[in-house]
N, C-alpha and C. Protein backbone atom coordinates (compact mmCIF):
# COMPACT_ATOMS: atom_id res chain seq x y z
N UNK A 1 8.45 8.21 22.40
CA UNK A 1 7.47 9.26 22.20
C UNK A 1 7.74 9.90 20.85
N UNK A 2 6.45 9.88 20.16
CA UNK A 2 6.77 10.74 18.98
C UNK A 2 6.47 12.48 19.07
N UNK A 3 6.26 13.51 18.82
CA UNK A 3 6.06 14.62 19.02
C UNK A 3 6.04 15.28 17.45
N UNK A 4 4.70 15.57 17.33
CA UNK A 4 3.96 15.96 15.95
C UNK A 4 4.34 17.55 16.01
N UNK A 5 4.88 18.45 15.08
CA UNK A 5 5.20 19.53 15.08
C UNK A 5 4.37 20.52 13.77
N UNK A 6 3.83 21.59 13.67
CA UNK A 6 3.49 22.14 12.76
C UNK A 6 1.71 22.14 13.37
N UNK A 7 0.94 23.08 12.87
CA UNK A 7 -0.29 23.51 13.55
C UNK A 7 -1.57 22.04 12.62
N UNK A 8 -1.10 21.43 11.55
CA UNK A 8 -2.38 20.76 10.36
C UNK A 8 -1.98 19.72 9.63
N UNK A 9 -2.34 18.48 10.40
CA UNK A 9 -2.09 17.56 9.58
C UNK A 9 -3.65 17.43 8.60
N UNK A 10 -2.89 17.27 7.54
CA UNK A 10 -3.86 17.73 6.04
C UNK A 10 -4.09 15.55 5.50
N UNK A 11 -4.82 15.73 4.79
CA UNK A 11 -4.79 14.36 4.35
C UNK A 11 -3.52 13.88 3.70
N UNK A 12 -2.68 14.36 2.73
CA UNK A 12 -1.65 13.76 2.30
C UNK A 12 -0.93 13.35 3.13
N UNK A 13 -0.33 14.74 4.39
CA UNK A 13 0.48 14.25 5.17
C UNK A 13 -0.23 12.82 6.18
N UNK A 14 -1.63 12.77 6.27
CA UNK A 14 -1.59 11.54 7.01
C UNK A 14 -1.08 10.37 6.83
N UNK A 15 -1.55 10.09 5.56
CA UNK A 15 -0.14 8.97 4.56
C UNK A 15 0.62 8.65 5.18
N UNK A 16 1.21 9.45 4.98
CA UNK A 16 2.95 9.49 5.14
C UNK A 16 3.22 9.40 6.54
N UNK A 17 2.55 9.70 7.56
CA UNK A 17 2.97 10.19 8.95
C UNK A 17 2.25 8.57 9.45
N UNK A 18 0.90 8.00 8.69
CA UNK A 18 0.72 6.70 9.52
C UNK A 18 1.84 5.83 9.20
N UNK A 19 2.22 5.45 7.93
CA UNK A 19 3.02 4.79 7.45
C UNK A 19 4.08 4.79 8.44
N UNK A 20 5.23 6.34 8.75
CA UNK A 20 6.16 6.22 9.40
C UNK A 20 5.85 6.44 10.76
N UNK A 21 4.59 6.09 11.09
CA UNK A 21 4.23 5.70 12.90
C UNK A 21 4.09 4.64 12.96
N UNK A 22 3.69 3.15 12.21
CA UNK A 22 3.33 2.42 11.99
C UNK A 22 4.79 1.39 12.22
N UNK A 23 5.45 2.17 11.49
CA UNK A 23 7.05 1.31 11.48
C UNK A 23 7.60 2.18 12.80
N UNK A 24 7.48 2.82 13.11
CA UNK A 24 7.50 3.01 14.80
C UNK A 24 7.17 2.25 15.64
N UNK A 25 5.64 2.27 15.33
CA UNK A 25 4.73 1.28 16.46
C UNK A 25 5.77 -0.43 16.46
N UNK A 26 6.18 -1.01 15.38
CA UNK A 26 6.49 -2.10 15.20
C UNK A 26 8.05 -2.19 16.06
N UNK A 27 8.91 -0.76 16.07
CA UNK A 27 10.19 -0.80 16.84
C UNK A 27 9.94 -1.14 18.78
N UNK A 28 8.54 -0.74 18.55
CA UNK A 28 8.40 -0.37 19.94
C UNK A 28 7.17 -1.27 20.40
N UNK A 29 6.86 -2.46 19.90
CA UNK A 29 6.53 -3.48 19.97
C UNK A 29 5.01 -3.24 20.52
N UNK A 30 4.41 -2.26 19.93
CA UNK A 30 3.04 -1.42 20.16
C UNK A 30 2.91 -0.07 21.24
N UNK A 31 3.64 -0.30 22.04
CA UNK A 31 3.99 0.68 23.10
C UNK A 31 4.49 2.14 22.54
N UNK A 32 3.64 2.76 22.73
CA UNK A 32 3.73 4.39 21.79
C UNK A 32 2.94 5.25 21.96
N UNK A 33 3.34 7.00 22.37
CA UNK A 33 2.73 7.68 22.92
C UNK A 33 2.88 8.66 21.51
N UNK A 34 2.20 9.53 21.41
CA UNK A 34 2.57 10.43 20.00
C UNK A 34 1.38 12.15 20.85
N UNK A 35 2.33 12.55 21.01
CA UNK A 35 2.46 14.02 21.66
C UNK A 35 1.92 15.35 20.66
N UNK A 36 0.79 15.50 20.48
CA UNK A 36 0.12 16.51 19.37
C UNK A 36 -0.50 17.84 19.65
N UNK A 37 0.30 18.54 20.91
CA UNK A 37 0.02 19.58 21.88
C UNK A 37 0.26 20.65 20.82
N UNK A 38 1.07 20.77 19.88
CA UNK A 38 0.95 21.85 18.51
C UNK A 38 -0.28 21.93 17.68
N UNK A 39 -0.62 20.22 17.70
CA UNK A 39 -1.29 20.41 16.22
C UNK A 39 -3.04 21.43 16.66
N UNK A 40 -3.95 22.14 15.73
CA UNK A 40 -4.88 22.39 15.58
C UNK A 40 -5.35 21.88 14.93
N UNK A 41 -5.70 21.91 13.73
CA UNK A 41 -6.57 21.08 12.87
C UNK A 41 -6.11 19.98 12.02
N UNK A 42 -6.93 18.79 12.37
CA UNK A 42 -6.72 17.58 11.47
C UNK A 42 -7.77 17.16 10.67
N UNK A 43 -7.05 16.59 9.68
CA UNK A 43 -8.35 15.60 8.60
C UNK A 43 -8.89 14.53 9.01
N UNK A 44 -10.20 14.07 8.75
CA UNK A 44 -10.81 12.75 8.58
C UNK A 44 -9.68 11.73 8.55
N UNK A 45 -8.86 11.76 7.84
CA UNK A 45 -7.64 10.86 7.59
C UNK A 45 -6.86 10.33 8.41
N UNK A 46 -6.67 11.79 9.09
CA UNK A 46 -5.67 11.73 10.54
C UNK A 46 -6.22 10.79 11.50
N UNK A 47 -7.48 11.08 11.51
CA UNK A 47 -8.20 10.44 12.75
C UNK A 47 -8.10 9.27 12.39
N UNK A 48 -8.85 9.10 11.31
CA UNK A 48 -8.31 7.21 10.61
C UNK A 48 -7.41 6.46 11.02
N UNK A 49 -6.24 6.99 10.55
CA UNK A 49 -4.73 6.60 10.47
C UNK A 49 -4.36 6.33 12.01
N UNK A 50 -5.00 7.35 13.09
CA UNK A 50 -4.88 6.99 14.33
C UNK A 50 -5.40 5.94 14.83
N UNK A 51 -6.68 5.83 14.60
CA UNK A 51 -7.77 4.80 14.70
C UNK A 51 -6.97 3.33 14.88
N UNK A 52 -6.34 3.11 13.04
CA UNK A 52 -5.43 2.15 12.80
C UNK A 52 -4.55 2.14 13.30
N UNK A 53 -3.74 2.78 13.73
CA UNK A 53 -2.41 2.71 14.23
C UNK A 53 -2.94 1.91 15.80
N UNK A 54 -4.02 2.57 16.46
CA UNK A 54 -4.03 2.01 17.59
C UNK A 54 -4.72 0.60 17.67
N UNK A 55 -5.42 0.33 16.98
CA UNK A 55 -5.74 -1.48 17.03
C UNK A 55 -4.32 -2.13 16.54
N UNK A 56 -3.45 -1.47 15.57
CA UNK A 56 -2.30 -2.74 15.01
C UNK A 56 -1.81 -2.32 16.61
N UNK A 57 -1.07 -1.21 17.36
CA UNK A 57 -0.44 -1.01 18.60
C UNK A 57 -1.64 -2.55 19.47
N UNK A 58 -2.64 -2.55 19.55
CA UNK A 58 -3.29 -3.26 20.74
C UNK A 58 -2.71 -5.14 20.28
N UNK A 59 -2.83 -4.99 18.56
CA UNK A 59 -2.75 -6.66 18.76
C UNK A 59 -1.20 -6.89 18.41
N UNK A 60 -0.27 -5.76 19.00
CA UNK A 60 1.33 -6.26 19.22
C UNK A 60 1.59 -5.90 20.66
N UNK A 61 0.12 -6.01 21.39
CA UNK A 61 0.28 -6.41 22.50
C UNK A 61 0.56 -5.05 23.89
N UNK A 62 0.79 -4.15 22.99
CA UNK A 62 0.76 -2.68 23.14
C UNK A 62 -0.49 -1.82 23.62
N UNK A 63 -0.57 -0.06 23.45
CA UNK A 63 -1.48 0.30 23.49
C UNK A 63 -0.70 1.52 22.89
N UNK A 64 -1.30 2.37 22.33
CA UNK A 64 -1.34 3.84 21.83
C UNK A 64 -1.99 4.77 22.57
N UNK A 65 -0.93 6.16 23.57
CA UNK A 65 -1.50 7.03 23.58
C UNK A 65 -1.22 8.50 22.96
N UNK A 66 -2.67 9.29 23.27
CA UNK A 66 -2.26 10.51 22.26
C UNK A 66 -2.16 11.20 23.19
N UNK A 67 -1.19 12.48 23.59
CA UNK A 67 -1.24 13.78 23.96
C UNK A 67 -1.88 14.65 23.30
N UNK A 68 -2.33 15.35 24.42
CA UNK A 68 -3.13 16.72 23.13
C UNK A 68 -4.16 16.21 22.32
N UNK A 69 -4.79 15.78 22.61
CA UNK A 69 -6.21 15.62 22.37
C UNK A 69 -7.15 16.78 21.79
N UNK A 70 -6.51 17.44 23.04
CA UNK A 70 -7.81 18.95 23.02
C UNK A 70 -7.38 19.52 21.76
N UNK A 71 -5.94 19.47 21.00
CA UNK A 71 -5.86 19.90 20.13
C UNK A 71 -6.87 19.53 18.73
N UNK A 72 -7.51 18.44 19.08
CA UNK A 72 -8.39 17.79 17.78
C UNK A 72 -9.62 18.98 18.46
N UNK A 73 -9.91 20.13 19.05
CA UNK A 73 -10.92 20.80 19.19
C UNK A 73 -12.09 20.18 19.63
N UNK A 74 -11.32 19.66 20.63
CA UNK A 74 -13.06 18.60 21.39
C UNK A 74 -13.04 17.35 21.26
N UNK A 75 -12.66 17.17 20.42
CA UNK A 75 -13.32 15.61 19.14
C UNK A 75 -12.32 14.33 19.25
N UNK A 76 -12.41 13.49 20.12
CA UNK A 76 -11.13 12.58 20.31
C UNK A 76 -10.93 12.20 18.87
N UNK A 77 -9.54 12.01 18.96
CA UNK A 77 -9.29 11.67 17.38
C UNK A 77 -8.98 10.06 16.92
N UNK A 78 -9.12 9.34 18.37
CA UNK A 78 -9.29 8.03 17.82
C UNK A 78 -10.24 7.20 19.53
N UNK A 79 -10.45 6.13 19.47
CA UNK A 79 -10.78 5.62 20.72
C UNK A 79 -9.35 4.79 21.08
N UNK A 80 -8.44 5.87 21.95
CA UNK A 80 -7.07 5.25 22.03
C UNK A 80 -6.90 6.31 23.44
N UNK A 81 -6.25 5.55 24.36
CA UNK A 81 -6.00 6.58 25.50
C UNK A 81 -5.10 7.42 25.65
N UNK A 82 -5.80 8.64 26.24
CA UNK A 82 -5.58 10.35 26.02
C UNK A 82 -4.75 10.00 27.79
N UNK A 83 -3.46 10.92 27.51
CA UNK A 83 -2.51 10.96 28.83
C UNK A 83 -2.76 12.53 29.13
């Protein structure tokens, strides 16, 4: 489980945060939950980066879910299943 801390992932930080979820996702052979019950507001980016993260998680055979959903203010932030 990853667990996202701080209220806004902004576009730069999405970068950086898919990148080092990405080499996560690969330790954990797609199987990965990422816990975002802090965050409030995210970028276009974020959602992206999720987006991606969860098709590479599906074709290593995996799946990606997000906690805290509601924190994206309604708006699922990827089509990836919400625990």
């Amino acid at each position: 489980m990853v667990r996202l801390l701080g209220r806004e992932i902004r576009s730069r930080q999405a970068a950086e945060l898919a990148y080092r979820l990405t080499d996560a996702a690969l330790s954990c052979r797609g199987r990965m939950v990422v816990a975002m019950d802090g965050v409030s507001n995210v970028s276009s980016e974020w959602r992206q980066a999720i987006d991606d993260l969860s098709r590479r998680c599906e074709v290593m055979g995996g799946s990606l879910i997000v906690k805290g959903l509601d924190a994206c203010r309604g708006r699922a932030c990827a089509p990836v299943k919400a625990a």
